[in-house]
N, C-alpha and C. Protein backbone atom coordinates (compact mmCIF):
# COMPACT_ATOMS: atom_id res chain seq x y z
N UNK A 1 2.40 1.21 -17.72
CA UNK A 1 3.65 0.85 -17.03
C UNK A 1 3.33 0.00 -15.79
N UNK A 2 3.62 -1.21 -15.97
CA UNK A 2 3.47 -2.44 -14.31
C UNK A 2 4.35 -1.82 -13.11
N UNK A 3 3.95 -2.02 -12.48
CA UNK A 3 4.56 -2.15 -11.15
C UNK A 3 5.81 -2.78 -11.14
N UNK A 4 6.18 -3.68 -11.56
CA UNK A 4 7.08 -4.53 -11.93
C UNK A 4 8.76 -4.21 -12.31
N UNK A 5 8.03 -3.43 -13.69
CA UNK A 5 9.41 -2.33 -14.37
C UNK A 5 9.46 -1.06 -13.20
N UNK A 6 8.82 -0.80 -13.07
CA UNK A 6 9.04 0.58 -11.79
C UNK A 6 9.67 -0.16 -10.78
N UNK A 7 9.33 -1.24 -9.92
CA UNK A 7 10.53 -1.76 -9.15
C UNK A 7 12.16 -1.93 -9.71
N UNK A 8 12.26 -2.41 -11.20
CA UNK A 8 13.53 -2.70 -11.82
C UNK A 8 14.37 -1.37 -11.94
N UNK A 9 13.04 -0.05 -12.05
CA UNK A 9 14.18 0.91 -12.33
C UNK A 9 14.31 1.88 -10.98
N UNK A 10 13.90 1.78 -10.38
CA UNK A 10 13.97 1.98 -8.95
C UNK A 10 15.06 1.53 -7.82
N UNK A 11 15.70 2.13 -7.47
CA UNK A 11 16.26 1.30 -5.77
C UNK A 11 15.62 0.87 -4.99
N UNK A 12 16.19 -0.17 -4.65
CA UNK A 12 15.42 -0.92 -3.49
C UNK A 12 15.23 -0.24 -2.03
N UNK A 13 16.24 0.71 -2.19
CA UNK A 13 16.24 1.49 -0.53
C UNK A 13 15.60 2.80 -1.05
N UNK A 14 15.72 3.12 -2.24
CA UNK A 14 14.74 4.41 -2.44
C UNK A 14 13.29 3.85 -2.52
N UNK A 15 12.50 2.57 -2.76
CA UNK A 15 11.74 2.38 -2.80
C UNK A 15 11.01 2.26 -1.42
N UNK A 16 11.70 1.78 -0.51
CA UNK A 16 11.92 1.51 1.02
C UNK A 16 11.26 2.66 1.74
N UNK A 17 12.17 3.26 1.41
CA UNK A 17 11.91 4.72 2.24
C UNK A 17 10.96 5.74 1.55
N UNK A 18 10.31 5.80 0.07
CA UNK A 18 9.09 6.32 -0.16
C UNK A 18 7.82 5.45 0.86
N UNK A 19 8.13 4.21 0.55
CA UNK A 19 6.99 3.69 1.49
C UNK A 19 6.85 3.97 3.14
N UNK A 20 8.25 4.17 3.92
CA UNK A 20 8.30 4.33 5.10
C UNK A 20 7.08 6.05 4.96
N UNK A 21 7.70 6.89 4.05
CA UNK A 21 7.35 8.29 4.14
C UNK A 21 5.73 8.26 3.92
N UNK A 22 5.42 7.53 3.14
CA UNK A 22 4.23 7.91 2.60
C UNK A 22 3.18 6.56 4.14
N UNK A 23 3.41 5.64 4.64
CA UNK A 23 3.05 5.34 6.06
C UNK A 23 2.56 6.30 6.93
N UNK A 24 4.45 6.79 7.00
CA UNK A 24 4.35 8.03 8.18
C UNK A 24 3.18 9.45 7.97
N UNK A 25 3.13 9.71 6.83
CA UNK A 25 1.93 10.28 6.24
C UNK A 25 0.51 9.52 6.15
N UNK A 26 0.39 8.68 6.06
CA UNK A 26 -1.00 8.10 6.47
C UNK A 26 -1.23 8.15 7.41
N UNK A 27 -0.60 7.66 8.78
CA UNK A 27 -0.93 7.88 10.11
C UNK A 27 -0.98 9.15 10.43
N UNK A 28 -0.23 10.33 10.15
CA UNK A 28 -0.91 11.90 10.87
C UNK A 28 -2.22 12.05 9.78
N UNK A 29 -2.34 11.60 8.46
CA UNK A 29 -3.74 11.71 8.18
C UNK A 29 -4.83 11.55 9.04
N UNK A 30 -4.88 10.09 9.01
CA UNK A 30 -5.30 9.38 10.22
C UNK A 30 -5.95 10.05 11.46
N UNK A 31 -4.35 10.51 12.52
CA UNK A 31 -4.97 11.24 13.40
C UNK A 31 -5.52 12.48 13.23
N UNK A 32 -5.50 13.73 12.03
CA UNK A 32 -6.30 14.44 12.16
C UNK A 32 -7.35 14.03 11.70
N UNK A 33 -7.91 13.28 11.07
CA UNK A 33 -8.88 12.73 10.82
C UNK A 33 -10.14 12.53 11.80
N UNK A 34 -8.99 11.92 12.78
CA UNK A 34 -9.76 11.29 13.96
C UNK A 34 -10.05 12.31 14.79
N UNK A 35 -8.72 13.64 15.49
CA UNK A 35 -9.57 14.70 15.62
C UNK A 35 -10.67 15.59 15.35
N UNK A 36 -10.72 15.65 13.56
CA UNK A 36 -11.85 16.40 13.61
C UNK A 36 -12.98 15.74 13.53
N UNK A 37 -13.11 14.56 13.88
CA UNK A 37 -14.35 13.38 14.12
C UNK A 37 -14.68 14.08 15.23
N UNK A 38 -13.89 13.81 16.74
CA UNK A 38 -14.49 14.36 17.72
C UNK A 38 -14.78 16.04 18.36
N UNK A 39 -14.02 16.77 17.47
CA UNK A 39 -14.38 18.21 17.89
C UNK A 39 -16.25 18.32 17.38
């Protein structure tokens, strides 16, 4: 399955906002990440 057809059957604002969510989840990855670097 492309990327392509998953955009067609998808919303454009539901697609939007998985990406906002899954961002916002990379960055607290991120910072604990970076905390337990320095402990």
């Amino acid at each position: 399955m492309s990327s392509d057809i998953l955009l067609d059957i998808l919303p454009e604002s539901y697609v939007h906002d998985f990406i906002i969510r899954l961002f916002q989840n990379f960055q607290k990855i991120i910072e604990l990440y970076f905390k337990f670097i320095k402990t």
